[in-house]
Protein backbone atom coordinates (compact mmCIF):
# COMPACT_ATOMS: atom_id res chain seq x y z
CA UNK A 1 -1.59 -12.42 18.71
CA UNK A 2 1.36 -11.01 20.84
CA UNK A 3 3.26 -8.39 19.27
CA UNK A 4 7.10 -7.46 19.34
CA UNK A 5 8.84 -10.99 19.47
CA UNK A 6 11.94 -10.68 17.94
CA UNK A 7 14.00 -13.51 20.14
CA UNK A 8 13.59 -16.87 19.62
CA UNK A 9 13.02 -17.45 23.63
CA UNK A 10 10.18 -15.19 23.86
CA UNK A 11 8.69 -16.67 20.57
CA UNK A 12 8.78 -20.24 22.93
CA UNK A 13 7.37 -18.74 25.30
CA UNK A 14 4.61 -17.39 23.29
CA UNK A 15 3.58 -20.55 22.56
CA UNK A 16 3.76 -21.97 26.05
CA UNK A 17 0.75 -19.16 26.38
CA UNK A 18 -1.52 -20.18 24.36
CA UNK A 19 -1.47 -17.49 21.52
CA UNK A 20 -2.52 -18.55 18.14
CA UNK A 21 -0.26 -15.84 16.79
CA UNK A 22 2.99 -13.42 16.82
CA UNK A 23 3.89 -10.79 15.19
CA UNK A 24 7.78 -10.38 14.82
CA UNK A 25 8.26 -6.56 15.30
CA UNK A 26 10.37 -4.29 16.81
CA UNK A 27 8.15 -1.65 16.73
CA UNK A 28 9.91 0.54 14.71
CA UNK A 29 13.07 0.55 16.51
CA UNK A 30 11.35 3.12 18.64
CA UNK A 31 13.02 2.13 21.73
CA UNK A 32 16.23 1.00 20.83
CA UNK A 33 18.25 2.21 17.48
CA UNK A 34 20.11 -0.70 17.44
CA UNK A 35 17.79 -3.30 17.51
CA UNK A 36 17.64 -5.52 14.27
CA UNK A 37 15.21 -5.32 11.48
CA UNK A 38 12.34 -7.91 11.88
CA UNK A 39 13.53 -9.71 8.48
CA UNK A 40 16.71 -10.51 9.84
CA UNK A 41 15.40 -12.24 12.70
CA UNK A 42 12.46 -13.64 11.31
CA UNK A 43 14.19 -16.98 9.75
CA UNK A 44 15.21 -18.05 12.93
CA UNK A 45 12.00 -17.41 14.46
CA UNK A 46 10.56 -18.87 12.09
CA UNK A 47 12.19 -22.14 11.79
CA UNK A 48 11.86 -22.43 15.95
CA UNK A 49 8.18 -22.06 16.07
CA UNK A 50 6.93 -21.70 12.56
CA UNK A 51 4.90 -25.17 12.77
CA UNK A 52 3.76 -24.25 16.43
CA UNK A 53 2.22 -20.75 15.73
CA UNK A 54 1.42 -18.29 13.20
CA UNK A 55 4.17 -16.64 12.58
CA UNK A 56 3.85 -12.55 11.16
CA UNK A 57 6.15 -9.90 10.27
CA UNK A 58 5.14 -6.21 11.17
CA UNK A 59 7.93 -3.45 9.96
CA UNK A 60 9.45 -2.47 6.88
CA UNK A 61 7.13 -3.71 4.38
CA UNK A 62 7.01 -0.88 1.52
CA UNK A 63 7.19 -3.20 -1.58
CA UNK A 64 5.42 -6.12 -2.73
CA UNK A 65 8.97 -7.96 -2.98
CA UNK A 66 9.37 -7.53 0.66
CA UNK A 67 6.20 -9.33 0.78
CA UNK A 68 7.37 -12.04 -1.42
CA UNK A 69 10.91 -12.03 0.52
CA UNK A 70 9.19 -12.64 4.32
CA UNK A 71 7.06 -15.26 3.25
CA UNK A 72 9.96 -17.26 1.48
CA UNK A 73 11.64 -16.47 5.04
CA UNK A 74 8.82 -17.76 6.95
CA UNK A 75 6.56 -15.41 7.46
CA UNK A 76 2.62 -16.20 7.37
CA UNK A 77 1.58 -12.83 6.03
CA UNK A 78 2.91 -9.28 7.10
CA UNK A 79 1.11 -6.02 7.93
CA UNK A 80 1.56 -2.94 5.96
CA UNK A 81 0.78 -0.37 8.55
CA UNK A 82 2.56 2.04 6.52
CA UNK A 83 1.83 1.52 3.44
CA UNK A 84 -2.03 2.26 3.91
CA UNK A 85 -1.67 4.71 6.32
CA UNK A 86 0.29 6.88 3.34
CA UNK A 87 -2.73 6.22 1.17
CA UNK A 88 -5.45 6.99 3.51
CA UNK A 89 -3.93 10.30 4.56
CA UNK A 90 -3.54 11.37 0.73
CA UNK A 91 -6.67 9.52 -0.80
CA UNK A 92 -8.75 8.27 1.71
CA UNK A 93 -10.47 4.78 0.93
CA UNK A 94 -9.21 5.30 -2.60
CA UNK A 95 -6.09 5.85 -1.24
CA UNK A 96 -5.88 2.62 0.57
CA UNK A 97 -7.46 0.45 -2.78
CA UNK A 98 -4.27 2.04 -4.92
CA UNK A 99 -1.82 1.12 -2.00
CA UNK A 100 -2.95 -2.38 -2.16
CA UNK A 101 -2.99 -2.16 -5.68
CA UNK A 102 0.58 -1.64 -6.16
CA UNK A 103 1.19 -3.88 -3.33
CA UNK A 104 -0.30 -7.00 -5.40
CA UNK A 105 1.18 -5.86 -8.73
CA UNK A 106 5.00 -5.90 -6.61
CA UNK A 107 3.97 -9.07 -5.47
CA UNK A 108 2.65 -10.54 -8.74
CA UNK A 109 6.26 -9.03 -10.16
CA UNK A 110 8.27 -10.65 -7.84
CA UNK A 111 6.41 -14.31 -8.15
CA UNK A 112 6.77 -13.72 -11.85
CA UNK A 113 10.77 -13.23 -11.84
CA UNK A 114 10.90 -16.10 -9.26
CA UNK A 115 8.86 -18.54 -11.99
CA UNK A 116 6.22 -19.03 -9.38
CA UNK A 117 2.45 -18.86 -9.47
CA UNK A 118 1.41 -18.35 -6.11
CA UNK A 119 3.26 -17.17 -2.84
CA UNK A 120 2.38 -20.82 -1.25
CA UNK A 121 5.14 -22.12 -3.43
CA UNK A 122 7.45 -19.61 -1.81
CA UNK A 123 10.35 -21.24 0.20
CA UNK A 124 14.16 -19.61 1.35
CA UNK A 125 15.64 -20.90 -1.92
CA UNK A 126 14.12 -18.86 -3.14
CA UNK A 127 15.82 -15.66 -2.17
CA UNK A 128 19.39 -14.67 -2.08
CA UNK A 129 20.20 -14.75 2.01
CA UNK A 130 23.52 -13.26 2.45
CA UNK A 131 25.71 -14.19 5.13
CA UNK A 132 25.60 -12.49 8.57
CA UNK A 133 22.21 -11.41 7.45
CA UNK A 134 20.44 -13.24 9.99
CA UNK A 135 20.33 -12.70 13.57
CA UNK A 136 18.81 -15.14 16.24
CA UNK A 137 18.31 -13.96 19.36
CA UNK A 138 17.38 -15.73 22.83
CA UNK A 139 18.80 -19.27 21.99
């Protein structure tokens, strides 16, 4: 997996490589405060090389609806770096179980006021995508 695509031309050319995987990140907007959210450029990543390459989404998961909202946009899975970090420091492995917990019941929440059973039947009609929201990138 290479981490920190968020331009369509580097996704290409993470293909071209070999990878099996990217992660669309910006790595916390560490470097640059102006750099887009990963959701807003993960559509048109993952429309370019979606079919190609596993496509992931790594920053600003805190919800199980932002789960539910990246996969509808594309998105493979996501990681929660976060998320369990915040549980582990406070609980430990216990911690981590009731992170995850709440994670699947936002999830299940979401699929439920969406009148879907699973997050395979997830697809961007399924989500409200307002306009401008998206950026791409590298064309």
């Amino acid at each position: 997996m290479v981490k920190g695509v968020c331009r369509v031309d580097d996704a290409k050319r993470v293909v071209d490589s070999g990878a099996t995987a990217l992660s669309v990140s910006n790595h916390g907007g560490n470097n640059l405060d102006g750099t887009p959210a990963p959701i807003r450029v993960l559509p048109t990543i993952a429309e370019a090389v979606g079919h190609q390459i596993e496509v992931v989404l790594d920053g600003g998961v805190r919800r199980g609806s932002d789960v539910v909202k990246c996969l509808a946009l594309g998105a493979k899975a996501v990681m929660i770096g976060r998320a369990y970090l915040w549980g582990l420091s406070v609980n430990g492995q216990a911690g981590v179980e009731n992170v995850l917990d709440v994670l699947r019941g936002g999830i299940d929440s979401a699929l439920l006021g969406l009148g879907k059973s699973h997050v395979n039947e997830l697809d961007r009609d399924d989500i409200v995508v307002p306009e401008g929201f998206t950026r791409r990138l590298g064309a």
